[in-house]
C-alpha atoms as a PDB file:
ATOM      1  CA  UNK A   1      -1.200 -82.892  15.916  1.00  0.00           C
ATOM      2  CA  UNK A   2      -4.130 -83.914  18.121  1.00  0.00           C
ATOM      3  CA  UNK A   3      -7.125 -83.087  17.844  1.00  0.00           C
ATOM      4  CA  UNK A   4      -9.491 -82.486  20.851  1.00  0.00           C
ATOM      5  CA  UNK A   5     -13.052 -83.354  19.837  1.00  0.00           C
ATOM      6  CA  UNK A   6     -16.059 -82.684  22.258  1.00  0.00           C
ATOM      7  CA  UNK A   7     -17.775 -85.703  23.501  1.00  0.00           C
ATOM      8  CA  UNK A   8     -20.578 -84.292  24.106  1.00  0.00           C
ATOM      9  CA  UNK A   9     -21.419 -82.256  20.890  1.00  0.00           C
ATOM     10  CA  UNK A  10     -19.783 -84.616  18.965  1.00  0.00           C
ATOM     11  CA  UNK A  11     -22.511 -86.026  17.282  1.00  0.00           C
ATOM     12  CA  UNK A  12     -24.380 -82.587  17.179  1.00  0.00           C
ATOM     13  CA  UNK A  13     -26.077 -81.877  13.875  1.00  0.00           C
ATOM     14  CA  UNK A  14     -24.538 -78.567  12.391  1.00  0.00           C
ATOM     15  CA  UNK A  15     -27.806 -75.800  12.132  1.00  0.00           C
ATOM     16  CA  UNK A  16     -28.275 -73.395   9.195  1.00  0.00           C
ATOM     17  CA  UNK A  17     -30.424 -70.291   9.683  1.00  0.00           C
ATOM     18  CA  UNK A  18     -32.061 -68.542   7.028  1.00  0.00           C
ATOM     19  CA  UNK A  19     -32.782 -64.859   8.692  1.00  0.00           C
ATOM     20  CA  UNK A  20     -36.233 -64.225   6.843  1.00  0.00           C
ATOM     21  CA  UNK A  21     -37.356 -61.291   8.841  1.00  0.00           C
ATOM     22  CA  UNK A  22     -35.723 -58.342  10.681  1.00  0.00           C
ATOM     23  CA  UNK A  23     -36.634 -58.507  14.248  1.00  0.00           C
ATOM     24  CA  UNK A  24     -37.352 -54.801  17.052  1.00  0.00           C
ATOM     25  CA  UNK A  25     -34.398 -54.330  19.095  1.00  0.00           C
ATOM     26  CA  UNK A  26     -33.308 -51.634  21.697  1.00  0.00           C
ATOM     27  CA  UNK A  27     -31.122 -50.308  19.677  1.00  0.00           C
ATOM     28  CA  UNK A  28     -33.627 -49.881  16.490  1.00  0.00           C
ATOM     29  CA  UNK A  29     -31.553 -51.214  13.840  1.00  0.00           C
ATOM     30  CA  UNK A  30     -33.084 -53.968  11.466  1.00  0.00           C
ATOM     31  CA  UNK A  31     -31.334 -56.727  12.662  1.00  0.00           C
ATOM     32  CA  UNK A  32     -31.756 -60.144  10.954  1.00  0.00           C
ATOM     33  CA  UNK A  33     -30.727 -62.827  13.390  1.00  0.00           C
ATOM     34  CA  UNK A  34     -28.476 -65.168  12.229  1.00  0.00           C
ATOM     35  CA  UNK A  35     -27.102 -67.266  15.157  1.00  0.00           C
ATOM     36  CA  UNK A  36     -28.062 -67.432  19.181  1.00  0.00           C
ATOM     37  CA  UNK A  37     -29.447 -69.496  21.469  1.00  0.00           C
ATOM     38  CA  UNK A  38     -32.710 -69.544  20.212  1.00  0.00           C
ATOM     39  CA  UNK A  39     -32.288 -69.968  16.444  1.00  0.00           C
ATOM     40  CA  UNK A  40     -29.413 -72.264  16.912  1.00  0.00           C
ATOM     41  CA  UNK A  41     -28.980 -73.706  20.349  1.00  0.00           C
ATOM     42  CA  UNK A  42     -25.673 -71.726  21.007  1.00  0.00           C
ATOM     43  CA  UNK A  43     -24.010 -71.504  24.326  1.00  0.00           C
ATOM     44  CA  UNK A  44     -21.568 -68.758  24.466  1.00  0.00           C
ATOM     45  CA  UNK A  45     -22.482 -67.142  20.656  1.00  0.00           C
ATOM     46  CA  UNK A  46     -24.452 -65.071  19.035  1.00  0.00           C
ATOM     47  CA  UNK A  47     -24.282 -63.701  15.146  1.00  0.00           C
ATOM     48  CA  UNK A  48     -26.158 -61.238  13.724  1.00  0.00           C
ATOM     49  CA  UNK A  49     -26.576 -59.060  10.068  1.00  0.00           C
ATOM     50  CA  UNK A  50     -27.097 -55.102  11.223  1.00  0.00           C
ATOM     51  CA  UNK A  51     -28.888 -52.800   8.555  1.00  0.00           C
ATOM     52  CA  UNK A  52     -28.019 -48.459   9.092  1.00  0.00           C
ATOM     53  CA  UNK A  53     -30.100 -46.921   6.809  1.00  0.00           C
ATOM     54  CA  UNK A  54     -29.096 -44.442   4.583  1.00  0.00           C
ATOM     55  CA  UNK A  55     -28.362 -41.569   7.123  1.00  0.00           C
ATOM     56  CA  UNK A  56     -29.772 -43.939  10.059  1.00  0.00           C
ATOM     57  CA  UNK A  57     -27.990 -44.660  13.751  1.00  0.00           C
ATOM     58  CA  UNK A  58     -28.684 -46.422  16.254  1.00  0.00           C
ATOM     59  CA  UNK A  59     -29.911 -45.016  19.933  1.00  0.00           C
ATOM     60  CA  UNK A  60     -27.341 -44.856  21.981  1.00  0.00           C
ATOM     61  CA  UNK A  61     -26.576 -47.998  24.175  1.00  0.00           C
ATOM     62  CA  UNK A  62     -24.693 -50.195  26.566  1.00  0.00           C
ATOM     63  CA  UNK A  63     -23.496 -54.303  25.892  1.00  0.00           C
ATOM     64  CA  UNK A  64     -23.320 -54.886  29.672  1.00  0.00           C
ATOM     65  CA  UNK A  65     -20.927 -57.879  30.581  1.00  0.00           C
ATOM     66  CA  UNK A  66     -20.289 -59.295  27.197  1.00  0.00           C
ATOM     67  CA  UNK A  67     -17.357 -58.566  23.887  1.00  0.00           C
ATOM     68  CA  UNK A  68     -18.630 -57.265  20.037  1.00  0.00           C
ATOM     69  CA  UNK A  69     -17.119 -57.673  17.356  1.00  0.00           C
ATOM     70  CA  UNK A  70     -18.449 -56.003  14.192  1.00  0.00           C
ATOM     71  CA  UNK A  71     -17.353 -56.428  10.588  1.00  0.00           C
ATOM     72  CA  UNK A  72     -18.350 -53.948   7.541  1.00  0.00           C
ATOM     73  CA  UNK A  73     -19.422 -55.301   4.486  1.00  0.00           C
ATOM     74  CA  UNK A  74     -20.700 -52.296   3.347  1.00  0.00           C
ATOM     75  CA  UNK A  75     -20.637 -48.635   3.944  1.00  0.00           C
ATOM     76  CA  UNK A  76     -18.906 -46.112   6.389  1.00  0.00           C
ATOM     77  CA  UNK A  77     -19.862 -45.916  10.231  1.00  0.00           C
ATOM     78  CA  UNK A  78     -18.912 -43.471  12.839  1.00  0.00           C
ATOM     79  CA  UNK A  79     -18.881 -45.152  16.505  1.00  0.00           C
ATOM     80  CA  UNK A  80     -19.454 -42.136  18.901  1.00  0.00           C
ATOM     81  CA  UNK A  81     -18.619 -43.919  21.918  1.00  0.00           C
ATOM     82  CA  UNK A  82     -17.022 -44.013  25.900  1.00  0.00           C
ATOM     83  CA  UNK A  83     -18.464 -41.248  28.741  1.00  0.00           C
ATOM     84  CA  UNK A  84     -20.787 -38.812  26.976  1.00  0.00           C
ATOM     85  CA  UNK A  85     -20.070 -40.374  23.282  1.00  0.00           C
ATOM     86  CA  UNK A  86     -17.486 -38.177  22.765  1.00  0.00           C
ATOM     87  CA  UNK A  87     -15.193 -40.085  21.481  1.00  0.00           C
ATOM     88  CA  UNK A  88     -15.358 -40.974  18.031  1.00  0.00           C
ATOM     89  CA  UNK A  89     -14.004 -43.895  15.039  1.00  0.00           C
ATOM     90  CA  UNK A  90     -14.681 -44.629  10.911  1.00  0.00           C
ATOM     91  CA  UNK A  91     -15.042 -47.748  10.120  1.00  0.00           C
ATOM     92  CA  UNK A  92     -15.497 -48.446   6.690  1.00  0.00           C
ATOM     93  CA  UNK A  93     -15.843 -52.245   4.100  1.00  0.00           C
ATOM     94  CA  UNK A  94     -13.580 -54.813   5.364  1.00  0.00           C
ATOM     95  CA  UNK A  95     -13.042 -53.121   8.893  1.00  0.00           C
ATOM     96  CA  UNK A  96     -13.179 -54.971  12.511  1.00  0.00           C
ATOM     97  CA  UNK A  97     -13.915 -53.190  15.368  1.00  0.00           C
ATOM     98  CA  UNK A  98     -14.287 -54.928  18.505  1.00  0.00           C
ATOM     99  CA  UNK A  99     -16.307 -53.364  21.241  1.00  0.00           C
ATOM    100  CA  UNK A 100     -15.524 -54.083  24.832  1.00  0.00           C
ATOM    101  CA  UNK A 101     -18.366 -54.901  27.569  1.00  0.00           C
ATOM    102  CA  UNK A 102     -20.059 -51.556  28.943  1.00  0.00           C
ATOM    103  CA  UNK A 103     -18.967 -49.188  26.607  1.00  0.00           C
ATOM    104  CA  UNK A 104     -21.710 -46.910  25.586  1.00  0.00           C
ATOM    105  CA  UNK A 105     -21.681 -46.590  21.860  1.00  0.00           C
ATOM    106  CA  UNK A 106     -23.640 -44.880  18.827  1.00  0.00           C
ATOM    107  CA  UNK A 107     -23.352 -46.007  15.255  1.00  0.00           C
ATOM    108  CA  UNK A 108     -23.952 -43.238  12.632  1.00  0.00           C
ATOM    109  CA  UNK A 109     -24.231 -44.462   8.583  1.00  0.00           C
ATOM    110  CA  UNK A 110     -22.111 -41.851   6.988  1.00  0.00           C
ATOM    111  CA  UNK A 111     -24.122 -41.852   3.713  1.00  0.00           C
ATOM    112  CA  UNK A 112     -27.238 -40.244   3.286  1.00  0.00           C
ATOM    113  CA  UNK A 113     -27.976 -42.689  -0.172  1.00  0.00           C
ATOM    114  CA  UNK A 114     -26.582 -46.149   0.761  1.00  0.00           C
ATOM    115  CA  UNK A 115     -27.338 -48.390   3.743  1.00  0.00           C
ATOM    116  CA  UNK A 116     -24.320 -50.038   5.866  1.00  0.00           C
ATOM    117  CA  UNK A 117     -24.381 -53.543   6.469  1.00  0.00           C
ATOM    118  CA  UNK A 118     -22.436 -55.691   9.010  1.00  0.00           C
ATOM    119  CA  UNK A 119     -21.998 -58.561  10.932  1.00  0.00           C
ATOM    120  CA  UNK A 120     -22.430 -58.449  14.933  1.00  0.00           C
ATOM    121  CA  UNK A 121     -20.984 -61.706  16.633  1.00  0.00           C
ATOM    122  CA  UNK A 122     -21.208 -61.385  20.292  1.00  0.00           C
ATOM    123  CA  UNK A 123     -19.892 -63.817  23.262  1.00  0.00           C
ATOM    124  CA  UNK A 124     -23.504 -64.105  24.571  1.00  0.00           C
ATOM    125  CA  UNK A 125     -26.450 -66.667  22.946  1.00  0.00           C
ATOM    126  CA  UNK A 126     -29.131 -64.213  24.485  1.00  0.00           C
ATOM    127  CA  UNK A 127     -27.444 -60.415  23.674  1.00  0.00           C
ATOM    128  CA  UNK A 128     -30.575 -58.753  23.003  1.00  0.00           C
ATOM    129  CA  UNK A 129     -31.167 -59.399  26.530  1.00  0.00           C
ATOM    130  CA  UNK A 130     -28.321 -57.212  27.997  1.00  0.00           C
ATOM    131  CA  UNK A 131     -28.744 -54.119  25.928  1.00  0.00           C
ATOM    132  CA  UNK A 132     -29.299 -51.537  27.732  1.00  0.00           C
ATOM    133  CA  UNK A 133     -30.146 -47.562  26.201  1.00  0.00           C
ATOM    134  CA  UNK A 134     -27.681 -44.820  27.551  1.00  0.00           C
ATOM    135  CA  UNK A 135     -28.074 -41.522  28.339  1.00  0.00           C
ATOM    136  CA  UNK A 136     -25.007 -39.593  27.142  1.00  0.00           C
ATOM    137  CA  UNK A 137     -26.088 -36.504  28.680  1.00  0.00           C
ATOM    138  CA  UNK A 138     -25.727 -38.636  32.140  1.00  0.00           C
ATOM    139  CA  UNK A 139     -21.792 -38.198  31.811  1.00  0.00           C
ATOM    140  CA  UNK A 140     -21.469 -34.782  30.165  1.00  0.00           C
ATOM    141  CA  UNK A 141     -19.408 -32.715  32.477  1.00  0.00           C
ATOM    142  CA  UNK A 142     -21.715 -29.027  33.342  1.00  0.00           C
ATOM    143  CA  UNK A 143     -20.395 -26.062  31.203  1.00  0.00           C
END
């Protein structure tokens, strides 16, 4: 087997990041960053640790032009998500769920006692940047 190493990162020095403080976003989650652009000179990555309180969600919101993917490590989340959030998945410990670019989406920690926890990588070194809120009232159809 051959192995195809990268010239130019080759003799990159491998960065650790110690997340010692939650930082604002637009969807108001603590987030501690772990890995992006800015912590770790990533190109194409970001990785993150997401906090739902007990009971907490997140405003509703759009990840325009980039993939999620999410893993539990604790708790139980309902994803209201698509046109008007009406759609709807659990996730739960040891779940994936990958969310695609420009799906509007809403979190929801099923417990009202213990927070959730996961981990956010995204295909983007700069997410926060393309986060946009969403208005699922935009896309509710008039009674």
């Amino acid at each position: 087997m051959q192995v195809d190493i990268d010239q130019a990162h080759a003799n990159a020095s491998l960065v650790v990041v110690h997340p010692d403080r939650e930082i604002s976003t637009v969807q108001r989650l603590p987030y501690f960053v772990g890995l992006s652009a800015e912590t770790a000179g990533t190109r194409a990555l970001s990785m993150h640790l997401v906090v739902v309180p007990p009971g907490g969600h997140a405003e509703p919101h759009v990840h325009c032009g980039y993939e999620t993917g999410i893993y539990v490590l604790e708790g139980r989340v309902e994803t209201r998500y698509g046109p008007g959030l009406r759609q709807s998945v659990i996730t739960e410990a040891g779940d994936f769920l990958f969310v695609p670019p420009g799906v509007p989406h809403q979190p929801f920690n099923l417990s009202d006692t213990a927070p959730a926890r996961a981990i956010v990588a995204r295909n983007r070194p700069d997410e926060q940047e393309k986060v946009l809120p969403y208005d699922p009232a935009s896309e509710n159809p008039a009674a």
